[in-house]
Protein backbone atom coordinates (compact mmCIF):
# COMPACT_ATOMS: atom_id res chain seq x y z
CA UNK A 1 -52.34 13.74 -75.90
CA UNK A 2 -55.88 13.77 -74.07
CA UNK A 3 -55.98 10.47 -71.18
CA UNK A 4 -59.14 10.01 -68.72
CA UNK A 5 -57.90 9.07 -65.29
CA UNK A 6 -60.15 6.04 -63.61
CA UNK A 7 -60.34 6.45 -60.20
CA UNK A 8 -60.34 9.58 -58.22
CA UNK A 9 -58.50 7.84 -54.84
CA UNK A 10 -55.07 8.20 -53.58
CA UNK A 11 -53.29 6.67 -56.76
CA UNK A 12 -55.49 8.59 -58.98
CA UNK A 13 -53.88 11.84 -57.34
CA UNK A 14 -50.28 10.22 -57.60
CA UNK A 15 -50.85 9.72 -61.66
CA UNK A 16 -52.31 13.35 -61.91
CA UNK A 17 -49.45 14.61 -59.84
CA UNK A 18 -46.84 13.06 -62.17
CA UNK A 19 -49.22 14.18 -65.52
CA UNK A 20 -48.82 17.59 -65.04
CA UNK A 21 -44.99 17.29 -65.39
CA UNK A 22 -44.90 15.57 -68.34
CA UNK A 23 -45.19 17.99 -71.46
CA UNK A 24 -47.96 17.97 -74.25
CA UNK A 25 -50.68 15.95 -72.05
CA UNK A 26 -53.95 17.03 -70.93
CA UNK A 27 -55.98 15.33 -68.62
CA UNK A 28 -59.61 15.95 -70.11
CA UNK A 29 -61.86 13.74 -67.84
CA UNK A 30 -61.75 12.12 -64.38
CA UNK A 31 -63.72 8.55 -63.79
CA UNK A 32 -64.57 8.28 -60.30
CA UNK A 33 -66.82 6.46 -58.00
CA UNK A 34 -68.12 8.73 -55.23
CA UNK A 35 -69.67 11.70 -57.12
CA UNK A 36 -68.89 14.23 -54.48
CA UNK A 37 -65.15 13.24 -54.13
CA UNK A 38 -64.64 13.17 -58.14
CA UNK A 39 -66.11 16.22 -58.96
CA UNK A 40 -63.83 18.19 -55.75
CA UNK A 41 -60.29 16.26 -57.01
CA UNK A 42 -61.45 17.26 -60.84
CA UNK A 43 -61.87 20.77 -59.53
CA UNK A 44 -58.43 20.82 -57.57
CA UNK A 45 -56.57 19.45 -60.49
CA UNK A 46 -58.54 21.61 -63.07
CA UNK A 47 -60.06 18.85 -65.09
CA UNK A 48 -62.88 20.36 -67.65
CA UNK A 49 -65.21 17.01 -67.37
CA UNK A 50 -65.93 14.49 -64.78
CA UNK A 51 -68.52 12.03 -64.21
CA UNK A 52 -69.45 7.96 -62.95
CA UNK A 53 -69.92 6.88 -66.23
CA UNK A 54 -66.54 5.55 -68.01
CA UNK A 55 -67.87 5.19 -71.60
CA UNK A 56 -69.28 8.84 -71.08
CA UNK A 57 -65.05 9.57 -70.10
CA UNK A 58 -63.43 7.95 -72.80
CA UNK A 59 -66.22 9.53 -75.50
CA UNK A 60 -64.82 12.75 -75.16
CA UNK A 61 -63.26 14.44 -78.08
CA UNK A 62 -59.68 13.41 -78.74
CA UNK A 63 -59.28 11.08 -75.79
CA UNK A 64 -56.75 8.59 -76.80
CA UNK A 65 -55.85 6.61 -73.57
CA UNK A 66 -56.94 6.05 -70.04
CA UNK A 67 -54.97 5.80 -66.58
CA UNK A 68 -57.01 2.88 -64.28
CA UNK A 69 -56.69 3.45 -60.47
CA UNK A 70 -59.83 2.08 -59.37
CA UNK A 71 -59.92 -0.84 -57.06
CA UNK A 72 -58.40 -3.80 -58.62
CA UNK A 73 -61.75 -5.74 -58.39
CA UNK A 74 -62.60 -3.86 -61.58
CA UNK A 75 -59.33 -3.25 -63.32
CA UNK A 76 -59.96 -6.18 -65.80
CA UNK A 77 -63.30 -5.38 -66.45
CA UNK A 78 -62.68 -1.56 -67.17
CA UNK A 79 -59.22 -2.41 -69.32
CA UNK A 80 -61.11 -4.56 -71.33
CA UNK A 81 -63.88 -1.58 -71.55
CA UNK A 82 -61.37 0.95 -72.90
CA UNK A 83 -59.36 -0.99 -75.22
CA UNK A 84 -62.93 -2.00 -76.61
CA UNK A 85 -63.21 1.57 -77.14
CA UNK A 86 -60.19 2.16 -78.90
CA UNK A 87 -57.89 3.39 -76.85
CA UNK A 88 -54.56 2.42 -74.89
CA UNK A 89 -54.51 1.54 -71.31
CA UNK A 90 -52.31 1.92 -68.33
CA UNK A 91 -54.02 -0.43 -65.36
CA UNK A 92 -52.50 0.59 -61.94
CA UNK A 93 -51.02 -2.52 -59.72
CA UNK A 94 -52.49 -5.55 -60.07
CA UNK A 95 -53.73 -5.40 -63.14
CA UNK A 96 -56.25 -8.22 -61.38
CA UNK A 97 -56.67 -10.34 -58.81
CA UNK A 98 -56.17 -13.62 -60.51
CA UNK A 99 -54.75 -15.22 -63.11
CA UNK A 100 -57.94 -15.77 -65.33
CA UNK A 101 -58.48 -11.99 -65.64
CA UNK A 102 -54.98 -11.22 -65.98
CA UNK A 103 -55.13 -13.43 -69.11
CA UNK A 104 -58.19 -11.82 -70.54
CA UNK A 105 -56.65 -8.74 -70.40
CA UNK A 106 -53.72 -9.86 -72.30
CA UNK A 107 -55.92 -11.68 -75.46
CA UNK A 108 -57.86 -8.24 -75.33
CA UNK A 109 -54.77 -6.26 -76.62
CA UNK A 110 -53.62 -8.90 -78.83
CA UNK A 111 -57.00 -9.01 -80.43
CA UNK A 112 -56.69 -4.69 -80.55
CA UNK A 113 -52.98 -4.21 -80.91
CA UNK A 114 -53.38 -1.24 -78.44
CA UNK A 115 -51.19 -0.34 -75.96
CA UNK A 116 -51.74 -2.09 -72.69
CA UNK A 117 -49.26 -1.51 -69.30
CA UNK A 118 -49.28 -2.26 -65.94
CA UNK A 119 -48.69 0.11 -63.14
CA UNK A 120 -45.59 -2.12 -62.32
CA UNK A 121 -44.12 1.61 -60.76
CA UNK A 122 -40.52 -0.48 -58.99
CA UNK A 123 -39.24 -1.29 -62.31
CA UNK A 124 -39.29 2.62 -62.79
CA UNK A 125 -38.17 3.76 -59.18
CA UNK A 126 -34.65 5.24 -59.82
CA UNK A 127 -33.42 3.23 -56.89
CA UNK A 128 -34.30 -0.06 -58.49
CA UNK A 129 -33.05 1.35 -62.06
CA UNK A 130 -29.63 2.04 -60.65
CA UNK A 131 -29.45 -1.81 -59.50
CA UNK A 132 -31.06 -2.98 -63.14
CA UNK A 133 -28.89 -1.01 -65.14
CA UNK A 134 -25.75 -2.11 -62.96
CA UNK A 135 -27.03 -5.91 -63.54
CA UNK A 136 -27.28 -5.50 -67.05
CA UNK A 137 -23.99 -4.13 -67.57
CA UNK A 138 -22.53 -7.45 -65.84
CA UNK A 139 -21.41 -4.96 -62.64
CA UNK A 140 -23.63 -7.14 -60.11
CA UNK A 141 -25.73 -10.28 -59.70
CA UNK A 142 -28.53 -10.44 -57.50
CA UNK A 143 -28.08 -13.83 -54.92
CA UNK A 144 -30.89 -12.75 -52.84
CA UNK A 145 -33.55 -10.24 -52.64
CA UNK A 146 -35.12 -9.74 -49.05
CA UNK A 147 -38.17 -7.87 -49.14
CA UNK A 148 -40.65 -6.41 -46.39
CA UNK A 149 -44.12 -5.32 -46.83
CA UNK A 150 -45.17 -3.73 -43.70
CA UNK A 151 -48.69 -1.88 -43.16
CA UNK A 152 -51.18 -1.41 -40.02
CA UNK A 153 -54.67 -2.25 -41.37
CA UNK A 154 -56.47 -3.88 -38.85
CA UNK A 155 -59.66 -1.79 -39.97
CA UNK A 156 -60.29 -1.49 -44.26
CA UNK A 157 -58.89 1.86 -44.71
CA UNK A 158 -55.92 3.18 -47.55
CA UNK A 159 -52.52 4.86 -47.42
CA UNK A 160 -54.70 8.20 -45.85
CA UNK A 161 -56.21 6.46 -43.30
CA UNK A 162 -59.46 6.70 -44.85
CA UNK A 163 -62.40 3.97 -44.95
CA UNK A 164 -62.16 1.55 -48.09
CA UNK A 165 -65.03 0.68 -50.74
CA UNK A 166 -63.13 -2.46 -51.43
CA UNK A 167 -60.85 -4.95 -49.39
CA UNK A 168 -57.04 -4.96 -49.92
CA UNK A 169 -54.75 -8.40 -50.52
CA UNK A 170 -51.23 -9.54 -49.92
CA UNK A 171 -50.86 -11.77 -51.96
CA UNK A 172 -52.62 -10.35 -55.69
CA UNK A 173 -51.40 -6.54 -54.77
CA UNK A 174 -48.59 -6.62 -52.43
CA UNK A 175 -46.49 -9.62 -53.25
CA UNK A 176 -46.84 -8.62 -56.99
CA UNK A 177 -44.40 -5.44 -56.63
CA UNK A 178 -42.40 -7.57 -55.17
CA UNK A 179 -42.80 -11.15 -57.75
CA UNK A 180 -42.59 -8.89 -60.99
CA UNK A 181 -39.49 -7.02 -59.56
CA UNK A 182 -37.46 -10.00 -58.63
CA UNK A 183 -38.43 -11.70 -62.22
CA UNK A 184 -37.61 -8.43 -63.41
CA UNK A 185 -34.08 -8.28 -61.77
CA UNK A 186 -32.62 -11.64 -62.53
CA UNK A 187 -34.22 -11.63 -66.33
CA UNK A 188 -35.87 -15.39 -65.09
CA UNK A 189 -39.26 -16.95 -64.26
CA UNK A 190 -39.02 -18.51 -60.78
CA UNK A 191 -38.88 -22.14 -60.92
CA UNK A 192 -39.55 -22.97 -56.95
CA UNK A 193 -42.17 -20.85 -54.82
CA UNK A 194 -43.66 -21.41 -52.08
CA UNK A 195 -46.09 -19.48 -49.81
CA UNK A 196 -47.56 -19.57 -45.90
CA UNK A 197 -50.04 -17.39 -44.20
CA UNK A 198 -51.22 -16.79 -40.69
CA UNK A 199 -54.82 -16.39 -39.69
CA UNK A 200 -57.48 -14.61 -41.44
CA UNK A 201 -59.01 -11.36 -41.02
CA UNK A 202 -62.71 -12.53 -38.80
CA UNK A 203 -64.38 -8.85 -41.21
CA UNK A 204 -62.52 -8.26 -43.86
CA UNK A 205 -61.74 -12.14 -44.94
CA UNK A 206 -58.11 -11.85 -46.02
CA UNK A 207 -54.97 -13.28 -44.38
CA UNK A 208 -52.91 -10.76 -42.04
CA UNK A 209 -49.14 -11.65 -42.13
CA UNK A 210 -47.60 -13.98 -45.13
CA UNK A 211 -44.28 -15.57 -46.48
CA UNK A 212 -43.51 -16.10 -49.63
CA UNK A 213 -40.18 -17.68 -51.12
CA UNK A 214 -39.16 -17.93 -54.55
CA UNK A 215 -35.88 -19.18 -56.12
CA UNK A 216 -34.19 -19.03 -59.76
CA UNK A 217 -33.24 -21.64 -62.12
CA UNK A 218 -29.63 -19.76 -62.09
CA UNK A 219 -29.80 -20.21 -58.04
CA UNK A 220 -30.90 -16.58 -56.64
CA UNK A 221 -33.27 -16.41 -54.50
CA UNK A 222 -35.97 -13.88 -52.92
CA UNK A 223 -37.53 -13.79 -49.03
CA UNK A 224 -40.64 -12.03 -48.94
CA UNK A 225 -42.23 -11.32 -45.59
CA UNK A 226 -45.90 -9.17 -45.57
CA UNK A 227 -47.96 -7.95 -43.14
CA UNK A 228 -51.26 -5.54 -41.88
CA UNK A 229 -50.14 -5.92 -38.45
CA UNK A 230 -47.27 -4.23 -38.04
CA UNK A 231 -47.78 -0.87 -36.15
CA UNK A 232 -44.72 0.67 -36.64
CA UNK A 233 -43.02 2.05 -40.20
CA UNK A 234 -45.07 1.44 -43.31
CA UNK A 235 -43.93 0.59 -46.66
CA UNK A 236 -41.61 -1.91 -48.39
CA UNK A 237 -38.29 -1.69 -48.26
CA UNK A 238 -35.35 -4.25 -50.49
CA UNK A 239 -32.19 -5.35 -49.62
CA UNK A 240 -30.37 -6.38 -52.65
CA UNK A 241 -27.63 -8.89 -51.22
CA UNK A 242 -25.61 -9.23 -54.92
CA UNK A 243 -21.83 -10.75 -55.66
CA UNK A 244 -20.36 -7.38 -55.46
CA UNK A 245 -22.42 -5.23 -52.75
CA UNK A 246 -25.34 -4.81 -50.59
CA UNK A 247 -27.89 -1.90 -51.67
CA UNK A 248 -31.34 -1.08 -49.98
CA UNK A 249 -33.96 0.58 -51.71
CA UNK A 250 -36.72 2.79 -50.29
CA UNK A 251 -38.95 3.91 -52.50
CA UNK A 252 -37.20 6.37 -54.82
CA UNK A 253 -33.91 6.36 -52.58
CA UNK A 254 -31.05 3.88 -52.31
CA UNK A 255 -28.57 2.93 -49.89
CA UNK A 256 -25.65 0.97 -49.87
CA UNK A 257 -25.50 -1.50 -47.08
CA UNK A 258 -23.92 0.98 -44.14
CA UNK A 259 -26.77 3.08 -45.01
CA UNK A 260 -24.51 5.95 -47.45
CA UNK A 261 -26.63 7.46 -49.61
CA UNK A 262 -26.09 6.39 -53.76
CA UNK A 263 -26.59 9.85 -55.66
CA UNK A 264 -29.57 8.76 -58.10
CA UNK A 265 -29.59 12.40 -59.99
CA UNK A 266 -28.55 10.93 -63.47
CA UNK A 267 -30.77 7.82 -63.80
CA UNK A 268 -33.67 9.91 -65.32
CA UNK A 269 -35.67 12.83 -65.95
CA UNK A 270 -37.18 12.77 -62.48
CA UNK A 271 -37.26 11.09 -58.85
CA UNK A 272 -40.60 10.23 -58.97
CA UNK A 273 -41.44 6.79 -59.73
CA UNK A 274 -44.78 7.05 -60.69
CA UNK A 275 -44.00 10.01 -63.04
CA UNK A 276 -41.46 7.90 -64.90
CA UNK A 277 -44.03 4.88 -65.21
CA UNK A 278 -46.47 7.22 -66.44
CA UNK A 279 -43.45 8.97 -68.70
CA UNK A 280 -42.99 5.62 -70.32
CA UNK A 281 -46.93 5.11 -71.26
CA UNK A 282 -47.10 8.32 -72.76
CA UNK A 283 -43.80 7.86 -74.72
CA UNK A 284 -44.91 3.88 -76.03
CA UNK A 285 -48.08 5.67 -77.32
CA UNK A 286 -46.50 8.55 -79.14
CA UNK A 287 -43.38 5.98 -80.51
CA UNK A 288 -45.93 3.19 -81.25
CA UNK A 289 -44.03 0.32 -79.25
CA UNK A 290 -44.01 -1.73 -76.57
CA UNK A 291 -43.81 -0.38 -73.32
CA UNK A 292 -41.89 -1.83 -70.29
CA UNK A 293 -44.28 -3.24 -68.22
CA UNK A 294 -46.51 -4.32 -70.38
CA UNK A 295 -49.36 -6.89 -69.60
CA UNK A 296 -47.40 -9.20 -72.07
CA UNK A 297 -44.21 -8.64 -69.78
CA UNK A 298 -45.83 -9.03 -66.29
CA UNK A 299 -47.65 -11.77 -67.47
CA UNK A 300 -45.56 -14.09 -65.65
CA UNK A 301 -45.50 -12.36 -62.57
CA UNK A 302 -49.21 -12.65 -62.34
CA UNK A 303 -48.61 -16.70 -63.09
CA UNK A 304 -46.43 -17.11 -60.62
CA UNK A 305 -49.02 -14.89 -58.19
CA UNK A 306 -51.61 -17.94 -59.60
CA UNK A 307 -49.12 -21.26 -58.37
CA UNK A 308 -48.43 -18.89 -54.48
CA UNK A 309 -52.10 -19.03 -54.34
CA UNK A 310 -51.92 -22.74 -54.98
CA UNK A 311 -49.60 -23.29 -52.15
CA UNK A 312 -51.88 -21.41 -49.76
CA UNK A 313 -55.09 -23.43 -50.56
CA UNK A 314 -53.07 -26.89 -51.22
């Protein structure tokens, strides 16, 4: 299976990291921005083409799919762009920034019948598996998720420390690991939300520290607490509070609640999250079915993304 990877940033690395492990797919051409970056990661990673151009990308012979890492400003307008092309998408986390793209996405693979997926990587983290699969089997129920999103980005720079070409959001990127996964967890929409902020950024424009609360029709309930101020750990981290034990997930690793390791070895082929997500594309294209995490299924995630964004303008 030949896939063009969109973006040649941090994520973009993470997706060609977990490519290379999974057997009988070849990377053939890497979409970047910066010329100078693209063409050195393309080199490192051994990819035959790159270029600036994605229609140039997905016209090479055989390509059947793309990987989008770019910044999500663009991740509805190139999804669109490559399922106009023919081929099946994967679209990294968010797959936009608001609800009206999200949307368009969604009647653009109805209209195709192509494969389209979001980068929704925690409902593929083995730690957050282990809980699923236990909730499914009727072993737990989730009563409330608390959830921190801690980062230090006082300047507009990524996960490397490196200046940003486009700005960063709570709400549309970091609060929807967090939205989908609770949705996700309890198998329900939530019916009550609500959402505060502190003060804006005076630069970069976007709000620094945020709360968001959302509640079930079945009663369970999620605290969500964000910020780019926090100079200390970075990363989000769950505590699953559920009728019959207390886990906390990190990542790929899971904990119960006095902090003793849960042995995650048998909940899939591999301990990387983002390989599994990208496992699962690869597999809905070759089986010719729906994948988990597709737009259709995180379609309400980004909805109730749209009516938090409500409660912060009023």
């Amino acid at each position: 299976m030949k896939i063009v990877v969109v973006g040649q940033g941090a994520f973009g690395r993470k997706h060609l990291d977990g490519l290379k492990n999974i057997d009988g797919v070849e990377v053939v051409s890497l979409a970047g921005g910066s010329p100078d970056s693209t063409a050195k990661v393309a080199k490192q990673y051994g990819i035959p083409h790159w270029t600036s151009d994605l229609d140039e990308a997905l016209a090479q012979p055989g390509v059947e799919a793309a990987i989008i890492t770019s910044p999500t400003q663009i991740h509805a307008k190139q999804a669109e762009q490559v399922m106009r092309a023919g081929k099946h998408v994967e679209i990294e986390i968010p797959i936009a920034d608001n609800l009206a793209d999200a949307e368009r996405i969604d009647k653009v693979q109805r209209e195709t019948g192509l494969i389209a997926m979001a980068g929704h990587t925690r409902r593929f983290n083995p730690s957050h598996q282990w809980v699923h699969n236990r909730i499914k089997a009727g072993e737990l129920k989730l009563q409330h998720l608390v959830v921190q999103t801690f980062f230090f980005r006082r300047q507009n720079i990524n996960l490397e420390g490196k200046p940003r070409s486009w700005t960063d959001h709570l709400l549309w990127h970091h609060a929807c690991h967090t939205v989908d996964l609770f949705q996700y967890q309890t198998g329900e929409t939530a019916s009550d939300v609500f959402a505060l902020e502190g003060p804006k950024h005076p630069d970069l424009g976007i709000a620094m520290d945020m709360s968001i609360g959302m509640k079930t029709g079945s009663g369970a309930v999620c605290t969500l607490a964000l910020s780019f101020n926090n100079d200390g750990p970075q990363g989000t981290f769950f505590r699953y509070v559920c009728d019959n034990g207390t886990y906390i997930a990190r990542y790929d690793d899971l904990f119960d609640g006095k902090e003793n390791q849960i042995d995650l070895s048998g909940v899939a082929v591999s301990m990387n999250g983002i390989e599994l997500q990208d496992r699962e594309f690869v597999a809905a294209i070759r089986e010719g079915r729906e994948p988990n995490g597709s737009v259709a299924q995180v379609l309400p995630a980004m909805q109730t993304l749209d009516r938090l964004e409500k409660c912060l303008t009023g």
